[in-house]
Protein backbone atom coordinates (compact mmCIF):
# COMPACT_ATOMS: atom_id res chain seq x y z
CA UNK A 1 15.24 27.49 4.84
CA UNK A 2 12.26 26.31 2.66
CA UNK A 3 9.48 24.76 4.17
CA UNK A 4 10.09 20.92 3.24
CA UNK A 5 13.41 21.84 4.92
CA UNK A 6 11.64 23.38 7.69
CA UNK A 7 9.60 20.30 8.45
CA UNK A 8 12.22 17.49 8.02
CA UNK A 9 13.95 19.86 10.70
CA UNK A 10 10.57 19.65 12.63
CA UNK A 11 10.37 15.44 11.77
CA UNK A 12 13.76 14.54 13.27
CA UNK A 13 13.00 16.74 16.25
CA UNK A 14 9.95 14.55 16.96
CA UNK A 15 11.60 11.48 16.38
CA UNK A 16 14.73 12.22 18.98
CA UNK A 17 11.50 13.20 21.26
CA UNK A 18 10.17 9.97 20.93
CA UNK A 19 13.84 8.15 21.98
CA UNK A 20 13.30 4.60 20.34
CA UNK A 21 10.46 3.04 17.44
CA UNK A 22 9.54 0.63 15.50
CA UNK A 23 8.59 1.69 12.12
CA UNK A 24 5.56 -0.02 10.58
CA UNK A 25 6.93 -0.14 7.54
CA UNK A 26 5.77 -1.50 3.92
CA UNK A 27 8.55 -0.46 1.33
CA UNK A 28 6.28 2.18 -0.44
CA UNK A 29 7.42 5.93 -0.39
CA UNK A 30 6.04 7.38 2.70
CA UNK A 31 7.64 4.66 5.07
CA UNK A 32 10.90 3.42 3.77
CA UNK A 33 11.26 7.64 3.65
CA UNK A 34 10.07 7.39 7.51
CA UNK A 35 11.89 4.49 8.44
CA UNK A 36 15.30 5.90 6.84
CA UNK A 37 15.27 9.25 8.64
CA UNK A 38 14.40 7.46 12.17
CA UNK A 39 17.38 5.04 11.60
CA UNK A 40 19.49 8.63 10.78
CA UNK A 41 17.99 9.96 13.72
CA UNK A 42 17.52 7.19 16.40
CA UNK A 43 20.38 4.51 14.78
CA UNK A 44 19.93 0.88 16.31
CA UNK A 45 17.04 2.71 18.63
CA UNK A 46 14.85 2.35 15.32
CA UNK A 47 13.62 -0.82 14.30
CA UNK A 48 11.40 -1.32 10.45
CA UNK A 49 9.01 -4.29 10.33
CA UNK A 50 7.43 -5.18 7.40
CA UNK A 51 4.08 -7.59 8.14
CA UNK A 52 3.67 -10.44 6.05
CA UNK A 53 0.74 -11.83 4.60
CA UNK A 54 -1.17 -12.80 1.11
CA UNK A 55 -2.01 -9.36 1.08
CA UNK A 56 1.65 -8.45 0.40
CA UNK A 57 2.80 -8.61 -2.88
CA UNK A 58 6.02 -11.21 -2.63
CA UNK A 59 8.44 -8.25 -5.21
CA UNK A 60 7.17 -5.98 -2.68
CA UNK A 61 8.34 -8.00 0.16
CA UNK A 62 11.62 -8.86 -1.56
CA UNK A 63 12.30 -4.74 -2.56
CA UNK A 64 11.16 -3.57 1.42
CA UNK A 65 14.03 -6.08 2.52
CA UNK A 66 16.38 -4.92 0.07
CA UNK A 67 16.05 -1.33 0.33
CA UNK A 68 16.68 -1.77 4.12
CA UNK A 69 20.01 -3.39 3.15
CA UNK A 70 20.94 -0.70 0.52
CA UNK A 71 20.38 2.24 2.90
CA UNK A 72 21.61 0.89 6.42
CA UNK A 73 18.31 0.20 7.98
CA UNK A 74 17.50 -2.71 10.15
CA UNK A 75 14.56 -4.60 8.80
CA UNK A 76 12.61 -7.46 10.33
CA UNK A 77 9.31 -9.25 9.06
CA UNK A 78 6.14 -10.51 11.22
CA UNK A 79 3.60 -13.14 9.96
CA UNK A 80 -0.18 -11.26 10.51
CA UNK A 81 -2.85 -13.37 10.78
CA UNK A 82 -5.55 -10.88 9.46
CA UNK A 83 -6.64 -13.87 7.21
CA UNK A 84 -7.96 -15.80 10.33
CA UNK A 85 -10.57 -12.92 11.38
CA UNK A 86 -13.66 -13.55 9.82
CA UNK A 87 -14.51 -9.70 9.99
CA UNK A 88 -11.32 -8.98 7.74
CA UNK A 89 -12.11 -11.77 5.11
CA UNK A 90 -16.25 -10.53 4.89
CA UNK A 91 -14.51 -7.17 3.32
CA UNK A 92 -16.88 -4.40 5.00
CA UNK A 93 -15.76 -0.75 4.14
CA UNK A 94 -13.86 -0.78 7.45
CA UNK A 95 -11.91 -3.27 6.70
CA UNK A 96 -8.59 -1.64 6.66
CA UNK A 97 -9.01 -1.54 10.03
CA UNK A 98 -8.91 -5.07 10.91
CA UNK A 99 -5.80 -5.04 8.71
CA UNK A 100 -4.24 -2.40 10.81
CA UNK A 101 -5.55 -3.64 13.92
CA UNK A 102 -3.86 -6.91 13.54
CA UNK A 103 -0.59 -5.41 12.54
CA UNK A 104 -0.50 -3.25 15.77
CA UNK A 105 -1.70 -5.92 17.89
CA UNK A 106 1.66 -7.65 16.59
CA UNK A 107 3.66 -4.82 16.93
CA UNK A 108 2.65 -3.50 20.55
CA UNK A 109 4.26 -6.62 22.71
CA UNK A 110 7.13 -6.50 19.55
CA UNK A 111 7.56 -3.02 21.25
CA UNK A 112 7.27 -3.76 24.96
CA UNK A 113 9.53 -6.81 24.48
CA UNK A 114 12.41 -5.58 22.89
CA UNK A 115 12.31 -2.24 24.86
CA UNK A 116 11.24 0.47 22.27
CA UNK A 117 9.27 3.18 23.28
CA UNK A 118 6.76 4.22 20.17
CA UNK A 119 5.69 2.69 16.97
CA UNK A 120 5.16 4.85 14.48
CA UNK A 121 3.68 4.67 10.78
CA UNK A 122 3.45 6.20 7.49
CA UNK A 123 0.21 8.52 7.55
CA UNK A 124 1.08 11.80 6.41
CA UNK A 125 -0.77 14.87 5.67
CA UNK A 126 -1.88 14.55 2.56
CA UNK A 127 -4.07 11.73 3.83
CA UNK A 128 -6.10 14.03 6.00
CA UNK A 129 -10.15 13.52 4.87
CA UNK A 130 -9.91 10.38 3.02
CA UNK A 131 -11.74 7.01 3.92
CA UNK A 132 -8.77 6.10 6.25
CA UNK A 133 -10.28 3.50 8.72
CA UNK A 134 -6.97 2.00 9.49
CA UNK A 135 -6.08 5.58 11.50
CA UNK A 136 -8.71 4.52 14.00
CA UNK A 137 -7.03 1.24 14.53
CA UNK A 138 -3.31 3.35 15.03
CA UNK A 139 -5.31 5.51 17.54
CA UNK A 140 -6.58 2.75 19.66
CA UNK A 141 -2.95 1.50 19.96
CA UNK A 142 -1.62 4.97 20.48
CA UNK A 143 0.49 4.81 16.90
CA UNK A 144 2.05 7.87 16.20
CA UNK A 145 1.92 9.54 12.84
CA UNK A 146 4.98 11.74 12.52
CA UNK A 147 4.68 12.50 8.98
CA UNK A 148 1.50 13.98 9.70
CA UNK A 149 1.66 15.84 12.65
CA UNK A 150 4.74 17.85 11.01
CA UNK A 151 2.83 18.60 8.09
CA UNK A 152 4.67 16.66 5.31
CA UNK A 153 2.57 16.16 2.08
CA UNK A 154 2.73 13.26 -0.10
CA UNK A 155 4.37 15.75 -2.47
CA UNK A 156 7.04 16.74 0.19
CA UNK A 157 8.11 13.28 0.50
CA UNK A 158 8.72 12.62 -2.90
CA UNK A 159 10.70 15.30 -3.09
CA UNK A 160 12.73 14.69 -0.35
CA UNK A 161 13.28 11.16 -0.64
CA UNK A 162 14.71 12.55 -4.41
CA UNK A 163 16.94 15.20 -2.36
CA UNK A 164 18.10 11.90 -0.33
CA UNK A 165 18.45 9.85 -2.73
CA UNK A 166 15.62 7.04 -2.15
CA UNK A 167 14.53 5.13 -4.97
CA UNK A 168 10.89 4.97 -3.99
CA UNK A 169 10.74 8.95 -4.79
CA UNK A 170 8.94 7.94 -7.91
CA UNK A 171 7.09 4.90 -6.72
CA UNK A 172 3.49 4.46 -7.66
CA UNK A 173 1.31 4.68 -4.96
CA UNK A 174 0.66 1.02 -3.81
CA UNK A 175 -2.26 -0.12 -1.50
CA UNK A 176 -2.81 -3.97 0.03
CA UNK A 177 -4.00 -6.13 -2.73
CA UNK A 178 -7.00 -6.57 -0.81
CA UNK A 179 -8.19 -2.92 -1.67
CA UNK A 180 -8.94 -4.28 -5.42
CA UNK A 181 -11.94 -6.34 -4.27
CA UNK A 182 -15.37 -4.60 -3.89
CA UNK A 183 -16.84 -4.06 -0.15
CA UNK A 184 -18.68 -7.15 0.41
CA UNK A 185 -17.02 -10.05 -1.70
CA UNK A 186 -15.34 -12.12 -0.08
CA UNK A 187 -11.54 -11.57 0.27
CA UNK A 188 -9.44 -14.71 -0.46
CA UNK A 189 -5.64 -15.60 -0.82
CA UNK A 190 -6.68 -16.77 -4.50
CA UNK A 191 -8.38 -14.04 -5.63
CA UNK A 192 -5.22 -11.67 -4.16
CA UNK A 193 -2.73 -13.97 -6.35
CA UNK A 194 -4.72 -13.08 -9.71
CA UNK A 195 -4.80 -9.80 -8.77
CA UNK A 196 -0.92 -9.88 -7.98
CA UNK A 197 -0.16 -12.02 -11.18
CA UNK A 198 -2.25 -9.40 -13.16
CA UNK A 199 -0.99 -6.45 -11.94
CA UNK A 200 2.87 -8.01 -12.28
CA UNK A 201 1.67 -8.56 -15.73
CA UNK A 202 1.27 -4.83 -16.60
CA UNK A 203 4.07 -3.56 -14.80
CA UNK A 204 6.72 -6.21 -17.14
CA UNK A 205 4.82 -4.70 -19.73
CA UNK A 206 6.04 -1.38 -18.84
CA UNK A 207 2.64 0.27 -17.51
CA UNK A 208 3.40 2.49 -14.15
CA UNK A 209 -0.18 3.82 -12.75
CA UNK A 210 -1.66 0.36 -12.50
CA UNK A 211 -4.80 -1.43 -10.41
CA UNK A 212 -6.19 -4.71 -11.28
CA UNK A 213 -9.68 -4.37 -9.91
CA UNK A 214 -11.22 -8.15 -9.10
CA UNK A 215 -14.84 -8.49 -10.01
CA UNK A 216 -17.46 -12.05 -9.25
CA UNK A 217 -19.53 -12.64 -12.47
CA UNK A 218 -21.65 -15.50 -12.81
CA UNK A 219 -19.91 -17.94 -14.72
CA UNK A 220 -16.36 -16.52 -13.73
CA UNK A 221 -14.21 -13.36 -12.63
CA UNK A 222 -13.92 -10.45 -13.86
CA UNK A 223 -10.78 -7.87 -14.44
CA UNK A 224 -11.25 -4.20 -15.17
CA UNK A 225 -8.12 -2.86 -15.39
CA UNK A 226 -7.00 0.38 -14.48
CA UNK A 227 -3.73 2.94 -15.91
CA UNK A 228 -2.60 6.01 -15.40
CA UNK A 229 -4.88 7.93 -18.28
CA UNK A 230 -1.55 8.86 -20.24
CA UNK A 231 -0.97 5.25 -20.77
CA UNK A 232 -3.82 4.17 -21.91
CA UNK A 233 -3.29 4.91 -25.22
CA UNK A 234 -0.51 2.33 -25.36
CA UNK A 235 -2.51 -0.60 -25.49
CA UNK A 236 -3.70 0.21 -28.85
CA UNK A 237 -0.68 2.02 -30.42
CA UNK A 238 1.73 -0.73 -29.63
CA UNK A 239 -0.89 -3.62 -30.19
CA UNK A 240 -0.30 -5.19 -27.05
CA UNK A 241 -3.91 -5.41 -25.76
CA UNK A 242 -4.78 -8.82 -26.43
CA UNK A 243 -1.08 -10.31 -25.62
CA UNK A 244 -1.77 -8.78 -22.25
CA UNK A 245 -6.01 -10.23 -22.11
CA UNK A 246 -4.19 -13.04 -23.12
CA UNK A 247 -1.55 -13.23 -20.12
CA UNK A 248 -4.35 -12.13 -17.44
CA UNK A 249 -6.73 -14.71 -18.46
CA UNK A 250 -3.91 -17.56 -17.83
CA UNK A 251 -4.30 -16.23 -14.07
CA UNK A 252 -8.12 -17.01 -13.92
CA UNK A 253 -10.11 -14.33 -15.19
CA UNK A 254 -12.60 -14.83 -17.87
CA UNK A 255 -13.07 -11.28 -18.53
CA UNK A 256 -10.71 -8.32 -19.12
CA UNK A 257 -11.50 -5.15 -19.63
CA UNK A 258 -10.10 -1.99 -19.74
CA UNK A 259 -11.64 1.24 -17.35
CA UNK A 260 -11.97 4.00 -19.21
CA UNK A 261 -11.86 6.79 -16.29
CA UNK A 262 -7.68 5.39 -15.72
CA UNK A 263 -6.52 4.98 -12.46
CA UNK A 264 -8.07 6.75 -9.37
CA UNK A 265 -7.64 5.97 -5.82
CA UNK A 266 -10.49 4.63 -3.98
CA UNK A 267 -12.49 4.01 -7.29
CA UNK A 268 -14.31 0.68 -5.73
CA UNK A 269 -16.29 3.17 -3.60
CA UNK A 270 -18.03 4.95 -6.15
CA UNK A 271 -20.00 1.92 -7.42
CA UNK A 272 -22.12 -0.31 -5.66
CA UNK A 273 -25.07 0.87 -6.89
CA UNK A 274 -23.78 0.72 -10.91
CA UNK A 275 -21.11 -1.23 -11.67
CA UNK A 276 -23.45 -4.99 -11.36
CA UNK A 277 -25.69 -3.46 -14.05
CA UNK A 278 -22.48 -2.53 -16.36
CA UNK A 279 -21.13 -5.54 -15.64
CA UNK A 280 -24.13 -7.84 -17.12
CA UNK A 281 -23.12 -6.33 -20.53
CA UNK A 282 -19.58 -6.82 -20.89
């Protein structure tokens, strides 16, 4: 028995432990892979929700609900109101946790009401270390993390949502839309539509690795866009860079440019102290 084996053995003992859930679920690879082993394990006695807000791409929304229908597992959506908290919309480096706070404080009477015994979400343990301030607001709810505490990797998952079948084993790694605005500017349902409308606009154009990072300049907004760094090169080889500046600016930006360190996760962290001086000259 290999060790992925061993701890999908190890996840759907702690899920039987646990009797009943709801799944805090989001349609990217770590929970619709968590939310379709619970519903093997735990049938009716697991329950997905997906929480709804502008933060939520709408295709995301649309593929969480139909990937519940295509595998068999029950899938119902809250409205959040993270947008009416102040604290959320200021964007402070901990805001993640507001997000998450919210969602839980939905979930919890969800929970009580309709009898299940744990929520769980999709932390696993490949998340271990990083800026994760969202696992603070799971741990004040007492949220478990199964995925984690059995060891799986992001890696692991992948591969067995492949084994199983799960079209999300190749997903891109997706994040709120919120998490392309710097620390400190304001968060706003318009800003999160460019960035949606942007991003949609790369992905029909065939790019994978993709973040639409949403900068203030004076005299407009700013997009720096961000690919996976083998797919950079397409821009220029198939001509398609200023068809796609082209298509962005229609959603409101004024600028468009393109970062050349590619894709990275939690890139907006590394530059408050630069990226206002680049930005003057671009």
């Amino acid at each position: 028995m290999g060790p992925e084996t061993q701890k999908l053995t190890a996840l759907k003992k702690r899920l039987l432990a646990l009797e009943s859930c709801l799944v805090a679920y989001s349609g990217g690879v770590d929970s619709v892979f968590l939310a379709y082993i619970a519903h093997q394990v735990l049938g009716e006695k697991a329950l997905a929700v997906v929480a709804d807000s502008p933060s939520l791409p709408r295709r995301e929304l649309k593929e969480a609900l139909e990937l519940g229908a295509q595998f068999g597992f029950p899938v119902e959506v809250v409205k959040t109101h993270e947008f009416d908290n102040q604290e959320y919309l200021s964007n402070p480096n901990n805001r993640c946790f507001f997000c998450k706070h919210e969602l839980f404080l939905e979930l919890k009477p969800m929970a009580t009401a309709k009898g299940f015994k744990a929520i769980i979400y999709g932390e696993n343990a490949s998340d271990a270390g990083d800026h994760r301030p969202g696992a603070m607001a799971a741990a004040s709810f007492g949220v478990v993390a199964p995925l984690k505490e059995v060891g799986l990797s992001k890696a692991e998952i992948r591969e067995l949502s492949r084994q199983l079948g799960l079209p999300t084993c190749d997903k891109p790694q997706m994040a709120c839309l919120s998490s392309r605005i710097p620390y400190g500017e304001a968060v706003t349902p318009e800003k999160l539509l460019m960035i949606e409308n942007a991003e949609y606009a790369l992905r029909d154009a065939g790019f994978f690795d993709v973040r639409v990072r949403h900068h203030e300049l004076k005299g407009g907004h700013l997009a720096r866009i961000e690919l996976g760094a083998g797919e950079m090169t397409r821009l220029f080889d198939e001509d398609i860079y200023s068809e796609l500046a082209a298509r962005i600016c229609q959603f409101g930006y004024s600028h468009v440019t393109l970062d050349l360190k590619g894709y990275r996760r939690g890139s907006l962290n590394e530059q408050p102290l630069g990226f206002k001086r680049r930005a003057a000259i671009v």
